[in-house]
PDB file of N, CA and C in Angstrom:
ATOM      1  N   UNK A   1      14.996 -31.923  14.242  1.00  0.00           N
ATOM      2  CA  UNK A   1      15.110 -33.360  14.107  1.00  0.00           C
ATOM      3  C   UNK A   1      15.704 -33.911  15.398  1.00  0.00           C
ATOM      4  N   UNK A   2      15.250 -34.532  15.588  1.00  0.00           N
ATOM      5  CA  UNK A   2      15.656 -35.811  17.079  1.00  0.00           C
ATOM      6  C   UNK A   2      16.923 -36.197  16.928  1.00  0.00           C
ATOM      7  N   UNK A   3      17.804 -36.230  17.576  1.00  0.00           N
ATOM      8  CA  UNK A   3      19.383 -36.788  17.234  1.00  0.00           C
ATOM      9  C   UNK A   3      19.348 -38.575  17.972  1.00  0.00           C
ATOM     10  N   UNK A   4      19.946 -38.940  17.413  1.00  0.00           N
ATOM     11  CA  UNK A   4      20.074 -39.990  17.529  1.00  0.00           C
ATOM     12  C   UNK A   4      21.681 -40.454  17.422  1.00  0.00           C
ATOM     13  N   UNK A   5      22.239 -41.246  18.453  1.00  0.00           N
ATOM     14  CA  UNK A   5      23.534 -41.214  18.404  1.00  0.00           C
ATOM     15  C   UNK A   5      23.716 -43.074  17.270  1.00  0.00           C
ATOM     16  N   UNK A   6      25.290 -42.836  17.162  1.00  0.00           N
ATOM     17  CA  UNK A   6      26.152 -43.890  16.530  1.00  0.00           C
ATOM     18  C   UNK A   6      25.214 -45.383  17.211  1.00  0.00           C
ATOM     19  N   UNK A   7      25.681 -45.337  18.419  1.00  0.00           N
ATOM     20  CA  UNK A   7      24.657 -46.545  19.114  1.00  0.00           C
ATOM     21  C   UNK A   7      23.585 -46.753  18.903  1.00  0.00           C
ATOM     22  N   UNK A   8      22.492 -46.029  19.302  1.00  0.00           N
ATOM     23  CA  UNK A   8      21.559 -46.056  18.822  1.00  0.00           C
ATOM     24  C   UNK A   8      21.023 -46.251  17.133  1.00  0.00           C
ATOM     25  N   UNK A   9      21.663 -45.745  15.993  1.00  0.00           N
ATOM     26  CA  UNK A   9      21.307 -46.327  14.873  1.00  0.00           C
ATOM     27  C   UNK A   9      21.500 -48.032  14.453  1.00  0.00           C
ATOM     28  N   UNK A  10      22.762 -47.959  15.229  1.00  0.00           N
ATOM     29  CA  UNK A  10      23.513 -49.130  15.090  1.00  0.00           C
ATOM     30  C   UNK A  10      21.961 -50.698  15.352  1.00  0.00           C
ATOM     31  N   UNK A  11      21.975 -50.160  16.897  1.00  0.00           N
ATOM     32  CA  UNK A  11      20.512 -50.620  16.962  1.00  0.00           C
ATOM     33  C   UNK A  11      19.232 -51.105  16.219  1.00  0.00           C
ATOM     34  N   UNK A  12      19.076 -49.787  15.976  1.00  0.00           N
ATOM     35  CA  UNK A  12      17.539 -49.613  15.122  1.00  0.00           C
ATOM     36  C   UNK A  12      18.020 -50.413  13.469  1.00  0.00           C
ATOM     37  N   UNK A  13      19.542 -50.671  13.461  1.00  0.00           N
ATOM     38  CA  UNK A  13      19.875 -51.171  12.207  1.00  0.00           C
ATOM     39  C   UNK A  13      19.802 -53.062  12.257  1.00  0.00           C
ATOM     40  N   UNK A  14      20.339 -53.205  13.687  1.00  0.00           N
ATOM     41  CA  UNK A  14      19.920 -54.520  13.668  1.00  0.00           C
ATOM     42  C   UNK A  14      18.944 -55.098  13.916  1.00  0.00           C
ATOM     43  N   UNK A  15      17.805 -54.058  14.805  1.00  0.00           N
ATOM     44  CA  UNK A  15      16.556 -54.735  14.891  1.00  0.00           C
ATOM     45  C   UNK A  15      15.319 -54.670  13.607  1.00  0.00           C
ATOM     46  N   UNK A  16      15.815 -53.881  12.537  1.00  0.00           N
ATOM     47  CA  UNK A  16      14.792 -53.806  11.123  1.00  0.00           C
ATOM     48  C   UNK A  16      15.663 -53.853   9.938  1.00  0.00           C
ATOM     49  N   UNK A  17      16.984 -53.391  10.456  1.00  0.00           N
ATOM     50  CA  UNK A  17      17.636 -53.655   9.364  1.00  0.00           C
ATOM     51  C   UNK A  17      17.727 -52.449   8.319  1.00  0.00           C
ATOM     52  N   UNK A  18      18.417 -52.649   7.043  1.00  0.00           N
ATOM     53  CA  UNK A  18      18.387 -51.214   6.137  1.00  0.00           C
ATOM     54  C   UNK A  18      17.028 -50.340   5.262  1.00  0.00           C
ATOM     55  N   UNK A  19      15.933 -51.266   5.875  1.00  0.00           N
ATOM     56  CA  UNK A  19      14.519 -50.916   5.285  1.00  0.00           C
ATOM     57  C   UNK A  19      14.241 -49.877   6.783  1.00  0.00           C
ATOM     58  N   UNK A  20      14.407 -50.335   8.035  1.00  0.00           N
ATOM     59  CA  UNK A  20      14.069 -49.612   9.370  1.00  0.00           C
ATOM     60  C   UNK A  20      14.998 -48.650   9.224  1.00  0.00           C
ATOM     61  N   UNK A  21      16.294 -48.240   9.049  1.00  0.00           N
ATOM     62  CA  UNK A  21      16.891 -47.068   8.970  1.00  0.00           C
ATOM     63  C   UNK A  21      16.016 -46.125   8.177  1.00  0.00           C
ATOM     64  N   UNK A  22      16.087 -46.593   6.795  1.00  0.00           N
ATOM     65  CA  UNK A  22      15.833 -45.605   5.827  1.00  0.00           C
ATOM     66  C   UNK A  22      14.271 -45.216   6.121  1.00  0.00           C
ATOM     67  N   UNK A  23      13.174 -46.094   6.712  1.00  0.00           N
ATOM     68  CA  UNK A  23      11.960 -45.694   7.287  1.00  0.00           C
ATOM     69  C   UNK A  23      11.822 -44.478   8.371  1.00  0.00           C
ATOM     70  N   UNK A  24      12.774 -44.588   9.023  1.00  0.00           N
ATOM     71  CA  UNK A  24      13.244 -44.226  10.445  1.00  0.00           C
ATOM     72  C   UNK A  24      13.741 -42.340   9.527  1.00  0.00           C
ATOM     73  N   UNK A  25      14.533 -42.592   8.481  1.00  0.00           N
ATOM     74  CA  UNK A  25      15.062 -41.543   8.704  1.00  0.00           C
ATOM     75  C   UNK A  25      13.901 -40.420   7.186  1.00  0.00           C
ATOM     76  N   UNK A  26      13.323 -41.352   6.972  1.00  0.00           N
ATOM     77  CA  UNK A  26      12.233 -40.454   5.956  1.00  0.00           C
ATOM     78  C   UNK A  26      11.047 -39.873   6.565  1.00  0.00           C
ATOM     79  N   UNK A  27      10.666 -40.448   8.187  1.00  0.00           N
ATOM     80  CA  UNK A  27       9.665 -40.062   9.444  1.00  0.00           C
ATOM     81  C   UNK A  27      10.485 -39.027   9.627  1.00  0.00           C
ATOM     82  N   UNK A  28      11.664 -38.555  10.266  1.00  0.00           N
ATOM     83  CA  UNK A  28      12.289 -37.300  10.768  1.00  0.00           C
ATOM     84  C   UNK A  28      12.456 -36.406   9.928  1.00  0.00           C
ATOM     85  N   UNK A  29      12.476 -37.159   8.585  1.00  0.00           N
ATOM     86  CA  UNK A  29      12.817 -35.409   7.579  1.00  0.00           C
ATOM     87  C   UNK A  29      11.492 -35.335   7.250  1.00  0.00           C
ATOM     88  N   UNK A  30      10.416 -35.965   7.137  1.00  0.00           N
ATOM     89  CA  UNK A  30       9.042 -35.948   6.829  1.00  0.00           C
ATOM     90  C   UNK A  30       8.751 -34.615   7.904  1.00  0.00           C
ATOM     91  N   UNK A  31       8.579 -35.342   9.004  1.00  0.00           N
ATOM     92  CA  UNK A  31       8.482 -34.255  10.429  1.00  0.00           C
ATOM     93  C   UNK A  31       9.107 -33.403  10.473  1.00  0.00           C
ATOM     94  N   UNK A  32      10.113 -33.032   9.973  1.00  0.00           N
ATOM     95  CA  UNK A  32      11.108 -31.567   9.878  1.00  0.00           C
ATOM     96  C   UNK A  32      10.203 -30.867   8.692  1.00  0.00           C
ATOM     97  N   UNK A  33       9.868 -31.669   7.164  1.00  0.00           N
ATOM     98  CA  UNK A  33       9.069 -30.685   6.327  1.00  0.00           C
ATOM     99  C   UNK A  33       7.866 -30.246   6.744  1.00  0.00           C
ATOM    100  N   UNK A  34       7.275 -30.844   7.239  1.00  0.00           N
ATOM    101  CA  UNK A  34       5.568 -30.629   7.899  1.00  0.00           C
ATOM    102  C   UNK A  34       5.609 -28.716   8.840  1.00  0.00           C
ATOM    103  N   UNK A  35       7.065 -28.985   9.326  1.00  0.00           N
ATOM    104  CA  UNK A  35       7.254 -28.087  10.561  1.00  0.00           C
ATOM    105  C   UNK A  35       7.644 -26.703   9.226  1.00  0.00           C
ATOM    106  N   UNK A  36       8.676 -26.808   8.358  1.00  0.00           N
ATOM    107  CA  UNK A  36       8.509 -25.808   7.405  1.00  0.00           C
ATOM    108  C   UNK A  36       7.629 -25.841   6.637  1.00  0.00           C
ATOM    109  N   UNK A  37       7.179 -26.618   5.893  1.00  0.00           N
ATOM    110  CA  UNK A  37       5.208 -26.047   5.139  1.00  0.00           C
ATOM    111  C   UNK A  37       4.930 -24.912   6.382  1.00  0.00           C
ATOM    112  N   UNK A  38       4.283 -25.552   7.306  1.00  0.00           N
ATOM    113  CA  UNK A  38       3.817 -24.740   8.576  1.00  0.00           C
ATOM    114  C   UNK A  38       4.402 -23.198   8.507  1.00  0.00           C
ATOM    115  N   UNK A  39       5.327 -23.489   8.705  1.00  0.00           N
ATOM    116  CA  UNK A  39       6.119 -21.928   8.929  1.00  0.00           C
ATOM    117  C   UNK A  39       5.676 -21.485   7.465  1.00  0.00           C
ATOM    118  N   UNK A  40       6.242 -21.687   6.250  1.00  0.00           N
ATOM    119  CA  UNK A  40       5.860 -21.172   5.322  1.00  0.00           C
ATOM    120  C   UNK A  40       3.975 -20.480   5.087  1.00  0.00           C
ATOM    121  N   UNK A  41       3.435 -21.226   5.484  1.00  0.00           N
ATOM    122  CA  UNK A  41       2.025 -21.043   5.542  1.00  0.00           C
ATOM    123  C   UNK A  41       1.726 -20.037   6.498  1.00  0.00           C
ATOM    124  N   UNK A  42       2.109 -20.067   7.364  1.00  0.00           N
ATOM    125  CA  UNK A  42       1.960 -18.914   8.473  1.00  0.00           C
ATOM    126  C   UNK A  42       2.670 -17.642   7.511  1.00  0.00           C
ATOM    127  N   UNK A  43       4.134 -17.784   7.329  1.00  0.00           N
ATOM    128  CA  UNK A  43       4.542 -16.452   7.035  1.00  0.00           C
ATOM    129  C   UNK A  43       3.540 -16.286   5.061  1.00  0.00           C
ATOM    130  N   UNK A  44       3.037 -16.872   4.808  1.00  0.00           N
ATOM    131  CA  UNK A  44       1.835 -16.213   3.604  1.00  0.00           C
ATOM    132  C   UNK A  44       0.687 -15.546   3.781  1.00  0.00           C
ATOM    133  N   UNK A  45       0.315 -16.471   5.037  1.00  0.00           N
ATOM    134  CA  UNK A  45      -0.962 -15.386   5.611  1.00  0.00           C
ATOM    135  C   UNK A  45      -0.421 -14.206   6.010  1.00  0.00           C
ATOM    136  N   UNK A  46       0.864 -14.135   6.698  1.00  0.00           N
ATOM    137  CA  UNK A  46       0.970 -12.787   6.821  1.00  0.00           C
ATOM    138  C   UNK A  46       1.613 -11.752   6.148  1.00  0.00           C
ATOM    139  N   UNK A  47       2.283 -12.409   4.825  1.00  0.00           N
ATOM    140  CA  UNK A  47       2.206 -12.027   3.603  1.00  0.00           C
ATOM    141  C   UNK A  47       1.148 -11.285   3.034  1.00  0.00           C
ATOM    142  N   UNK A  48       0.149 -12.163   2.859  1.00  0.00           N
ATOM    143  CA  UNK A  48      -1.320 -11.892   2.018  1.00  0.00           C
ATOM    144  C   UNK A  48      -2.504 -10.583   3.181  1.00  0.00           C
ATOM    145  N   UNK A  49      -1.968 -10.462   4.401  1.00  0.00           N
ATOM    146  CA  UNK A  49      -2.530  -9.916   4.807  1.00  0.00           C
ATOM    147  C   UNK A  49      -1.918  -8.139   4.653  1.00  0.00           C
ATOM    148  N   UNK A  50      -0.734  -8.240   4.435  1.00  0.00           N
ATOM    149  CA  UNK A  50       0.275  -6.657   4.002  1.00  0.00           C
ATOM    150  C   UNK A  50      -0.585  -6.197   2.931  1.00  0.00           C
ATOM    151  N   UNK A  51      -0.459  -7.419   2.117  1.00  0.00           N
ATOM    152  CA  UNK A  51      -0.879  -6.998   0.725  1.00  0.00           C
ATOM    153  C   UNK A  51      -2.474  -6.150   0.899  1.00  0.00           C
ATOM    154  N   UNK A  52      -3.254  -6.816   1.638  1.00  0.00           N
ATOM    155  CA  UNK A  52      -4.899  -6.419   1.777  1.00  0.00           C
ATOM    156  C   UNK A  52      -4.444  -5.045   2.341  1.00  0.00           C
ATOM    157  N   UNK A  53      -3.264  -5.129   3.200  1.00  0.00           N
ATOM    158  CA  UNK A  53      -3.711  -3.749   4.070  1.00  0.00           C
ATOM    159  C   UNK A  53      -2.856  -2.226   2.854  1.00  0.00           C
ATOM    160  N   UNK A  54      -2.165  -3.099   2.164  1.00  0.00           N
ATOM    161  CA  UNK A  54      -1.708  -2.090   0.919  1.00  0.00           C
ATOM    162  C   UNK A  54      -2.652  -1.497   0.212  1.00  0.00           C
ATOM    163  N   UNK A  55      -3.840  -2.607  -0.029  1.00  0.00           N
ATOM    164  CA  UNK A  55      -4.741  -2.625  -0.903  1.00  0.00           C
ATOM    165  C   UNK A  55      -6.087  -0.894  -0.130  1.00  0.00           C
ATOM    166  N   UNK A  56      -6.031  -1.454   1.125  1.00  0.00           N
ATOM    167  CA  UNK A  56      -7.048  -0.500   1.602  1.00  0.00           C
ATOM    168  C   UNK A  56      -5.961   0.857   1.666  1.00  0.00           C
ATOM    169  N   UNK A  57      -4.616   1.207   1.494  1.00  0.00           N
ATOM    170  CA  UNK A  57      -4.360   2.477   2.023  1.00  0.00           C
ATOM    171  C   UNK A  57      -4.157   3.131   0.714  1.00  0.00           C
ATOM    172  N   UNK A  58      -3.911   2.308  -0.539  1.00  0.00           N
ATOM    173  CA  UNK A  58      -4.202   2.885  -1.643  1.00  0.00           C
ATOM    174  C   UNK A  58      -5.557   3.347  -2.191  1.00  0.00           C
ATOM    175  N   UNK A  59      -6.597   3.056  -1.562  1.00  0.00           N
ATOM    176  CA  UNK A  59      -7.793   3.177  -1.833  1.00  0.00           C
ATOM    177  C   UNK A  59      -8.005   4.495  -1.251  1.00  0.00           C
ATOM    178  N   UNK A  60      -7.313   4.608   0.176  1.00  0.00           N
ATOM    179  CA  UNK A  60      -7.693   6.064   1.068  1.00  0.00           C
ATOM    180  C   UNK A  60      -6.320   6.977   0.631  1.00  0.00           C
ATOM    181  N   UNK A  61      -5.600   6.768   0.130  1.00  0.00           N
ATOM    182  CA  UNK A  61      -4.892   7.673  -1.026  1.00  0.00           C
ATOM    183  C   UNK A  61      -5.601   8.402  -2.570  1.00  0.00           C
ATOM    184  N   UNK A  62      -6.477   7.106  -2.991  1.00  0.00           N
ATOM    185  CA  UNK A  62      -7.167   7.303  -4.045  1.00  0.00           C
ATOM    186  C   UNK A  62      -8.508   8.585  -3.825  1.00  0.00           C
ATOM    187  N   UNK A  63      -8.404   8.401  -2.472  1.00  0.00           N
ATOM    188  CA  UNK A  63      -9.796   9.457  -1.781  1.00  0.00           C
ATOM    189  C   UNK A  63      -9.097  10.925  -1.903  1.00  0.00           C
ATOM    190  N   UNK A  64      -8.148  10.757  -1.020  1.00  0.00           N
ATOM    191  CA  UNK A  64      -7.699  11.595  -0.807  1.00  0.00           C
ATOM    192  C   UNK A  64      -7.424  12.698  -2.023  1.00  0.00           C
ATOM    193  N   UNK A  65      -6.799  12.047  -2.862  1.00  0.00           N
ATOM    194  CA  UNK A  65      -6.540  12.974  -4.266  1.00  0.00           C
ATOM    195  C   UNK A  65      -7.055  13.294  -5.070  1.00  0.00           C
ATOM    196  N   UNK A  66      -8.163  12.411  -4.924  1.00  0.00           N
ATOM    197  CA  UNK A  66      -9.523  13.187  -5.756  1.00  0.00           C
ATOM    198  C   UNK A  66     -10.109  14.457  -4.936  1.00  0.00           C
ATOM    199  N   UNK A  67     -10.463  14.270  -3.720  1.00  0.00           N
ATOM    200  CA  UNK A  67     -10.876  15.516  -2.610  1.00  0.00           C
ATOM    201  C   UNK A  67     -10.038  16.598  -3.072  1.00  0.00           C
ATOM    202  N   UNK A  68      -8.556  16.471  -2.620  1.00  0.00           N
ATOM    203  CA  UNK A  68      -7.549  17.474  -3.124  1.00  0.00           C
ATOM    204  C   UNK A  68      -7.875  18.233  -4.666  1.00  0.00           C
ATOM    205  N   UNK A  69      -7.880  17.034  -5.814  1.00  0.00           N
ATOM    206  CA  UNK A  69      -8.237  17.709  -7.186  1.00  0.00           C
ATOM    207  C   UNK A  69      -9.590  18.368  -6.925  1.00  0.00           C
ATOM    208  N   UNK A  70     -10.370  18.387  -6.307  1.00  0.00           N
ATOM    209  CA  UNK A  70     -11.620  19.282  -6.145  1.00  0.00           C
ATOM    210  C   UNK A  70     -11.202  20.406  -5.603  1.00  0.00           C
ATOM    211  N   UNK A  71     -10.605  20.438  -4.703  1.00  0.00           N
ATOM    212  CA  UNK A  71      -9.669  22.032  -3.816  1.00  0.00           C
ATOM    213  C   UNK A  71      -9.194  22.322  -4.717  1.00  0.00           C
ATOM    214  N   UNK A  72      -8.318  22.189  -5.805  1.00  0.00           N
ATOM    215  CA  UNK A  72      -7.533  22.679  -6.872  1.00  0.00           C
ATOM    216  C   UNK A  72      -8.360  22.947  -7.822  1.00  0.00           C
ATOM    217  N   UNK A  73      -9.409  22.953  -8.065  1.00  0.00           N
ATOM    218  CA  UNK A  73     -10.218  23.047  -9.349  1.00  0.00           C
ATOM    219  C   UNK A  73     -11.031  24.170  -8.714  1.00  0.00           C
ATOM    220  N   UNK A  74     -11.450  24.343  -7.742  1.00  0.00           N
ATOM    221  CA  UNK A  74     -12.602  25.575  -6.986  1.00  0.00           C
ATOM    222  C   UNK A  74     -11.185  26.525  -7.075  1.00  0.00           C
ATOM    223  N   UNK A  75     -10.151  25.868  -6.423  1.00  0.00           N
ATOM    224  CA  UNK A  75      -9.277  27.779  -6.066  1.00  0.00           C
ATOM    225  C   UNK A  75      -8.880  28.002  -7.417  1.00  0.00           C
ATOM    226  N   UNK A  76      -8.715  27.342  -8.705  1.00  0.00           N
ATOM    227  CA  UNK A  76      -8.634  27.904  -9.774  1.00  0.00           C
ATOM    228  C   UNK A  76      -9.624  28.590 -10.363  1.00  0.00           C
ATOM    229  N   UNK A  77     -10.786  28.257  -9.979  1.00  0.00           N
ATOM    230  CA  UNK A  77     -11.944  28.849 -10.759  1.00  0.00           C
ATOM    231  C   UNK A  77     -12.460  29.914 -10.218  1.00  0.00           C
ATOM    232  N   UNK A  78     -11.734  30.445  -8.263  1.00  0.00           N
ATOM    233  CA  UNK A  78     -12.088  31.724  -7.588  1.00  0.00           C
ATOM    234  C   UNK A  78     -10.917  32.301  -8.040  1.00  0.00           C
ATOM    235  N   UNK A  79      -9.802  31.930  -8.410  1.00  0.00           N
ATOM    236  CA  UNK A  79      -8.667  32.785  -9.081  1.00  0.00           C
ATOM    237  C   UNK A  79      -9.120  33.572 -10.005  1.00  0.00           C
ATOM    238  N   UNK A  80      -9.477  32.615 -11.373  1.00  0.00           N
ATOM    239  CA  UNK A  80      -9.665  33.167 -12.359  1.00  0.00           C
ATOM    240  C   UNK A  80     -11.259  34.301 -12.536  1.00  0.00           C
ATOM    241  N   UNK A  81     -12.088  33.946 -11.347  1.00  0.00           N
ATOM    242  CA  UNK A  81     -13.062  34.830 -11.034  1.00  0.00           C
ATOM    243  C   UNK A  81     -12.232  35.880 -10.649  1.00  0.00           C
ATOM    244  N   UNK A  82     -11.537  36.167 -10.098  1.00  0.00           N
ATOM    245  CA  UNK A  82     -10.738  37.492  -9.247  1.00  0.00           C
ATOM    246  C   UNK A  82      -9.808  37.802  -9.927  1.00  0.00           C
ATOM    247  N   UNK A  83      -9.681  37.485 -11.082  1.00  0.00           N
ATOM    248  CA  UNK A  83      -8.330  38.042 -11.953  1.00  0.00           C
ATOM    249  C   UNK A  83      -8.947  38.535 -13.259  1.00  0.00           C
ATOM    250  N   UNK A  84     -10.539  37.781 -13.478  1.00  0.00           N
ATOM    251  CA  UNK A  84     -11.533  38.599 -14.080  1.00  0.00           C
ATOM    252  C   UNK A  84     -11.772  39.570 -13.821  1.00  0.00           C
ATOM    253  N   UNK A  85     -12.318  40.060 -12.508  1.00  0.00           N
ATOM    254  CA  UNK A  85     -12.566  40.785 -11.668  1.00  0.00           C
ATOM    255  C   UNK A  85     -11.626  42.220 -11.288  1.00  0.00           C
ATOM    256  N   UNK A  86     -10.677  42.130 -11.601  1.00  0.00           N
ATOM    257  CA  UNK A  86      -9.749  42.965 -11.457  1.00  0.00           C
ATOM    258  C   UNK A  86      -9.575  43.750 -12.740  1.00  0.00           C
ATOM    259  N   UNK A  87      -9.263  42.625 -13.903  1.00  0.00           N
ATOM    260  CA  UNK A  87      -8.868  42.994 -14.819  1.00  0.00           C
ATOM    261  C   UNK A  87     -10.032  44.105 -15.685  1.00  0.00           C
ATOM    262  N   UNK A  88     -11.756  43.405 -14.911  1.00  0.00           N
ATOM    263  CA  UNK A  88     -12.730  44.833 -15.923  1.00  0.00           C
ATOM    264  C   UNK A  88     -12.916  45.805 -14.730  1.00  0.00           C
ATOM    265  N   UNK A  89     -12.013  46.052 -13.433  1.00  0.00           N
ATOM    266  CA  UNK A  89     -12.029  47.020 -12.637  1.00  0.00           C
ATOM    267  C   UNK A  89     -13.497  47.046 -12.329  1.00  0.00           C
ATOM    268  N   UNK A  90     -14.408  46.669 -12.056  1.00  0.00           N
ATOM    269  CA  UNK A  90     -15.811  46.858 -12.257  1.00  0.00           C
ATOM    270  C   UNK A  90     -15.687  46.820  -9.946  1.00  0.00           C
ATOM    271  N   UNK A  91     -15.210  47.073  -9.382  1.00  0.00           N
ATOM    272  CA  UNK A  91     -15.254  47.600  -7.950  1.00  0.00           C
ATOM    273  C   UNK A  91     -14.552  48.564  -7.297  1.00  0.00           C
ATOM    274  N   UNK A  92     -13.945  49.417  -8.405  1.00  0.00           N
ATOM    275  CA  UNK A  92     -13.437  50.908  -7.769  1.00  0.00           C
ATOM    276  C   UNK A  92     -14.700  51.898  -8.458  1.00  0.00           C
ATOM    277  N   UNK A  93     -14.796  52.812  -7.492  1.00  0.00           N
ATOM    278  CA  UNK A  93     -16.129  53.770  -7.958  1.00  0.00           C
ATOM    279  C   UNK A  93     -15.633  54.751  -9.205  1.00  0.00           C
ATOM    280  N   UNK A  94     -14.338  55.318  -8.941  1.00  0.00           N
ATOM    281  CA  UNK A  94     -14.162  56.118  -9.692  1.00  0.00           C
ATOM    282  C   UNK A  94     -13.917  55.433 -11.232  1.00  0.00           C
ATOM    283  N   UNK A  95     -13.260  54.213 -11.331  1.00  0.00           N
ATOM    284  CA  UNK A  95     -13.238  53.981 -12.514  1.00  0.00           C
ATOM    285  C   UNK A  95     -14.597  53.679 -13.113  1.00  0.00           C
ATOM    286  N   UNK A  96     -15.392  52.761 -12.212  1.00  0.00           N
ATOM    287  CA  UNK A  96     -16.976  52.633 -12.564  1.00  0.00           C
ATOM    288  C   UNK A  96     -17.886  53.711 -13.302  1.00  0.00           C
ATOM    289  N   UNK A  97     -17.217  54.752 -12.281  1.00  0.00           N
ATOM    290  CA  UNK A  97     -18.291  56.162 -12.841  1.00  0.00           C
ATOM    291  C   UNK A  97     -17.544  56.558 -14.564  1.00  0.00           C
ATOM    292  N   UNK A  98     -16.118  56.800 -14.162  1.00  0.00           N
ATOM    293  CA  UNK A  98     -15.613  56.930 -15.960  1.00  0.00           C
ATOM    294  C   UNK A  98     -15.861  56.149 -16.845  1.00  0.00           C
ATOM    295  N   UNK A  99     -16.745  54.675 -16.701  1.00  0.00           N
ATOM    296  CA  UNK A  99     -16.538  53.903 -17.711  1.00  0.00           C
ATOM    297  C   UNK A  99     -18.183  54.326 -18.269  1.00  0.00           C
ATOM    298  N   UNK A 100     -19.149  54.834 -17.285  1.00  0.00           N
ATOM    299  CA  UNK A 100     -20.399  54.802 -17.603  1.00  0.00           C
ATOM    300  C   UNK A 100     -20.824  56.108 -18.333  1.00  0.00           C
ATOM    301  N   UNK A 101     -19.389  57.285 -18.009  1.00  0.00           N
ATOM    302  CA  UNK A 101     -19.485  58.430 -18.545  1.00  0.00           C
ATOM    303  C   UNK A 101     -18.703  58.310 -19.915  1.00  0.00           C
ATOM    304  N   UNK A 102     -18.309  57.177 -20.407  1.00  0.00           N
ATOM    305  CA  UNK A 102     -17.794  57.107 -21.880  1.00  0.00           C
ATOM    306  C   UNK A 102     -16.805  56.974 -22.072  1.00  0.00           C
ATOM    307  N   UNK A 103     -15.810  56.600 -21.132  1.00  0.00           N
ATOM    308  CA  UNK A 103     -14.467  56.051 -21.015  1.00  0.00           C
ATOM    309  C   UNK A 103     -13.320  56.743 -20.307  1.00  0.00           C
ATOM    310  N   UNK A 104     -11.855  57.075 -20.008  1.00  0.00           N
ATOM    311  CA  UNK A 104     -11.689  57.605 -19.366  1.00  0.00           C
ATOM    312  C   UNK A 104     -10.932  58.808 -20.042  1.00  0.00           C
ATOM    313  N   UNK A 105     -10.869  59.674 -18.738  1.00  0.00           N
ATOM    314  CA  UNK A 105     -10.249  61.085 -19.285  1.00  0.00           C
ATOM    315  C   UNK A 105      -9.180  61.391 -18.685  1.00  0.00           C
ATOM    316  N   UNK A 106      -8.448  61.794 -19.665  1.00  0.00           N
ATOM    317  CA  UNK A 106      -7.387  61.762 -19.515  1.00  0.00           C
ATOM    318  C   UNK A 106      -6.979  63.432 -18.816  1.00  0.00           C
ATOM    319  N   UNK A 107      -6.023  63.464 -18.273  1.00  0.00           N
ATOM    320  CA  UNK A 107      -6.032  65.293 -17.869  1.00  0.00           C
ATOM    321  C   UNK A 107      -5.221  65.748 -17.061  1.00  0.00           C
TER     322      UNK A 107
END
């Protein structure tokens, strides 16, 4: 706001009188709000623009953890292939050959 000294109102009071003050002083706070809207409006756009960029990194989070739940679902399912795998011994020879000769012997 514009300062305006003692003299000077004094002035502007005798040349319009108490209608020119109060005109006078609803133009400067008018012009002071215009200047905060402004600011306010600026700091929303850049408000509203965080928000968009929140919006896209949750989306490439959302990627991400689905990709991941696919890695977790294959190494469970080569686990449980290889823990199959173990458990009917079906890749050591010697047990292979005892199982085809009728089970094993004991001795």
């Amino acid at each position: 706001m514009e300062t305006i000294n003692l003299a000077g109102l004094l002035e502007i009071f005798r040349a319009f009188g108490l209608v020119g003050v109060i005109v006078m002083i609803w133009y400067f706070d008018s012009k002071a709000l215009r200047k905060i809207l402004e600011r306010y409006k600026t700091d929303m756009a850049e408000q509203r623009k965080m928000y968009e960029n929140n919006v896209k990194l949750v989306q490439s989070y959302q990627g991400l953890a689905q990709d991941l739940k696919d890695v977790v679902i294959m190494n469970t399912t080569a686990m449980q292939k290889m823990t199959d795998a173990i458990n009917t011994n079906q890749f050591c020879p010697m047990v292979r050959l005892e199982k085809k000769a009728g089970g094993r012997q004991e001795g």
